[in-house]
C-alpha atoms as a PDB file:
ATOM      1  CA  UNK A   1      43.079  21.920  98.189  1.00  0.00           C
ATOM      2  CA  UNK A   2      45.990  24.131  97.230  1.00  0.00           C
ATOM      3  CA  UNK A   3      44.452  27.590  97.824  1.00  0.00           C
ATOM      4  CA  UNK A   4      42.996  26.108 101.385  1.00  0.00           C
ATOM      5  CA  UNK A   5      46.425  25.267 102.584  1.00  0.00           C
ATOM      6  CA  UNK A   6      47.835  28.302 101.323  1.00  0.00           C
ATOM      7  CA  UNK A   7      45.115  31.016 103.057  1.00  0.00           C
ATOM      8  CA  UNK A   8      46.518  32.902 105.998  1.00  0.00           C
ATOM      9  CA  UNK A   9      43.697  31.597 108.683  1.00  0.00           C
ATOM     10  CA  UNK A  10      44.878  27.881 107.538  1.00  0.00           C
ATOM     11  CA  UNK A  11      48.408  28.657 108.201  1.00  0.00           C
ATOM     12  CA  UNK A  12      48.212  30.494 111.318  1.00  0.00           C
ATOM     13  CA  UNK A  13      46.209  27.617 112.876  1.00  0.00           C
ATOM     14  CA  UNK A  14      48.605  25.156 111.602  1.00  0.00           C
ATOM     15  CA  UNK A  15      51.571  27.387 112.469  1.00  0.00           C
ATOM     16  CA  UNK A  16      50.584  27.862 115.711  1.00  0.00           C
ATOM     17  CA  UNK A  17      48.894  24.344 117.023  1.00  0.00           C
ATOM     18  CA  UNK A  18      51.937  22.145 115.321  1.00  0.00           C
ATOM     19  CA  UNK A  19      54.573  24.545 117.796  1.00  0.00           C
ATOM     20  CA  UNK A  20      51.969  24.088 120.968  1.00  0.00           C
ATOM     21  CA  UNK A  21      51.801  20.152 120.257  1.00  0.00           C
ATOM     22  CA  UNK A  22      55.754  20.039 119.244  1.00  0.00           C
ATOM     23  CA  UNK A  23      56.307  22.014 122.673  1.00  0.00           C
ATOM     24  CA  UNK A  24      53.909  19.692 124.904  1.00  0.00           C
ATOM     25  CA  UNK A  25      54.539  16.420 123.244  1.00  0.00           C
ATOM     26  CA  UNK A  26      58.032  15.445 125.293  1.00  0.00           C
ATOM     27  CA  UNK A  27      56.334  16.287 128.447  1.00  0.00           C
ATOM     28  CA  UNK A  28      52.830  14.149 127.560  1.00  0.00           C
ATOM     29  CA  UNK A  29      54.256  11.609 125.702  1.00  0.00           C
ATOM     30  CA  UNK A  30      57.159   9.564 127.006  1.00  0.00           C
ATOM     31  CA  UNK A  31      60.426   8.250 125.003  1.00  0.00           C
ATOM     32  CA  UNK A  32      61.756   8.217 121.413  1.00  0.00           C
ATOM     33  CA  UNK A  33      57.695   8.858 120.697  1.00  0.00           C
ATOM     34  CA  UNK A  34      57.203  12.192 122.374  1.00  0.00           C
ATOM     35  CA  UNK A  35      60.625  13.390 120.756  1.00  0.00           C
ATOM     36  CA  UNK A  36      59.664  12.478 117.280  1.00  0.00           C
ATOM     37  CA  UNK A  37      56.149  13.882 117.392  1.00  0.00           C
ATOM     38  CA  UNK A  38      57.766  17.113 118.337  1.00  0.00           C
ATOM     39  CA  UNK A  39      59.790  16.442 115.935  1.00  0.00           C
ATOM     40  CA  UNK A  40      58.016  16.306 113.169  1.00  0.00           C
ATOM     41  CA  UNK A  41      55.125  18.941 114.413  1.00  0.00           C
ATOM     42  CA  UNK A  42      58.200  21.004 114.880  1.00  0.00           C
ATOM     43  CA  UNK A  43      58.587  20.471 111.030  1.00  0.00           C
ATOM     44  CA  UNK A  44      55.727  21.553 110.072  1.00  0.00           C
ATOM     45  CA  UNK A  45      55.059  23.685 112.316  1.00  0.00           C
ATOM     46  CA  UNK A  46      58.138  25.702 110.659  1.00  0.00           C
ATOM     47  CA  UNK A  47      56.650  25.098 106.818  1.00  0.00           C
ATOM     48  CA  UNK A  48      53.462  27.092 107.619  1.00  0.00           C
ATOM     49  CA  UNK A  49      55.905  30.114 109.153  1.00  0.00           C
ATOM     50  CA  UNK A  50      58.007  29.906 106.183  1.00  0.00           C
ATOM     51  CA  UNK A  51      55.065  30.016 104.183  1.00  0.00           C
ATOM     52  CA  UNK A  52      53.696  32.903 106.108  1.00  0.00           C
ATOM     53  CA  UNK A  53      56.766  34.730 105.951  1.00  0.00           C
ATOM     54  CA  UNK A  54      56.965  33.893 102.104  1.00  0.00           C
ATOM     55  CA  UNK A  55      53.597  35.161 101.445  1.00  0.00           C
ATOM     56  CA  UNK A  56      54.317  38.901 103.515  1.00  0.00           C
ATOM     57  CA  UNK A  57      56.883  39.221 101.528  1.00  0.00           C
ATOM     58  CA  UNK A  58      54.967  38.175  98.207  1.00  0.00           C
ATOM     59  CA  UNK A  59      52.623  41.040  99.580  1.00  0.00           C
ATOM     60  CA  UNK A  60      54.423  43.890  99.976  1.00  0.00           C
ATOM     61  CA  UNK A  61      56.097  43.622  96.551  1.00  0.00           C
ATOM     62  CA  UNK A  62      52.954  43.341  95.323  1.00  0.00           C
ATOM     63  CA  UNK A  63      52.056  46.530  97.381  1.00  0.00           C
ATOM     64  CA  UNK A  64      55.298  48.255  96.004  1.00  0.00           C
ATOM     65  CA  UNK A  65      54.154  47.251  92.154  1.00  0.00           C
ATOM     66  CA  UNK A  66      51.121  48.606  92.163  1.00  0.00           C
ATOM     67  CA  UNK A  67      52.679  52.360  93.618  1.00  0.00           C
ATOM     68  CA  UNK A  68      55.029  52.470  91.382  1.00  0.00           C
ATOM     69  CA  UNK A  69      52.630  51.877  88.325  1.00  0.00           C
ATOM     70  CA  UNK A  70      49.925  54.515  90.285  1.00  0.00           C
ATOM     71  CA  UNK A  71      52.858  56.716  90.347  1.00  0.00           C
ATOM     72  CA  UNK A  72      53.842  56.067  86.172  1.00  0.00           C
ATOM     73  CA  UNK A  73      50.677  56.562  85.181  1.00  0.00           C
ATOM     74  CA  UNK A  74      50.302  60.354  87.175  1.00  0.00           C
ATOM     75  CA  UNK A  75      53.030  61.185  85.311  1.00  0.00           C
ATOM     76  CA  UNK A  76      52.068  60.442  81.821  1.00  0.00           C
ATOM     77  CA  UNK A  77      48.295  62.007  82.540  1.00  0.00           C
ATOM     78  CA  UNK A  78      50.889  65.169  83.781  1.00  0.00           C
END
């Protein structure tokens, strides 16, 4: 279940929908209910970004690694 909630695809869609429903849920829904389902789709709405955001960056060190051991290894073959 882990590496399903942590795929990109999964994350955009739940990035995205939660901030749609957080944004239309005071207008649909009336009251205390409409603010706290914005609330807490708002919520998790901004743990999938985070983890989006997490993951780039989790990716581009990656990215940097691996160069800098391509680049190591031209040197010791030179």
């Amino acid at each position: 279940m882990k590496a399903l909630l942590s795929s990109k695809p999964v994350l955009w869609f739940l990035f995205l929908f939660n901030l749609v429903v957080a944004v239309a849920a005071p207008f649909v829904v009336d009251g205390s209910q409409g603010v706290m389902t914005a609330v807490g789709m708002g919520v998790v709405s901004l743990g999938a970004g985070l983890s989006l955001l997490k993951g780039r960056g989790q990716a581009q060190t990656q990215t940097q690694t691996q160069a800098q051991g391509q680049g190591q290894r031209q040197r010791q073959r030179a």
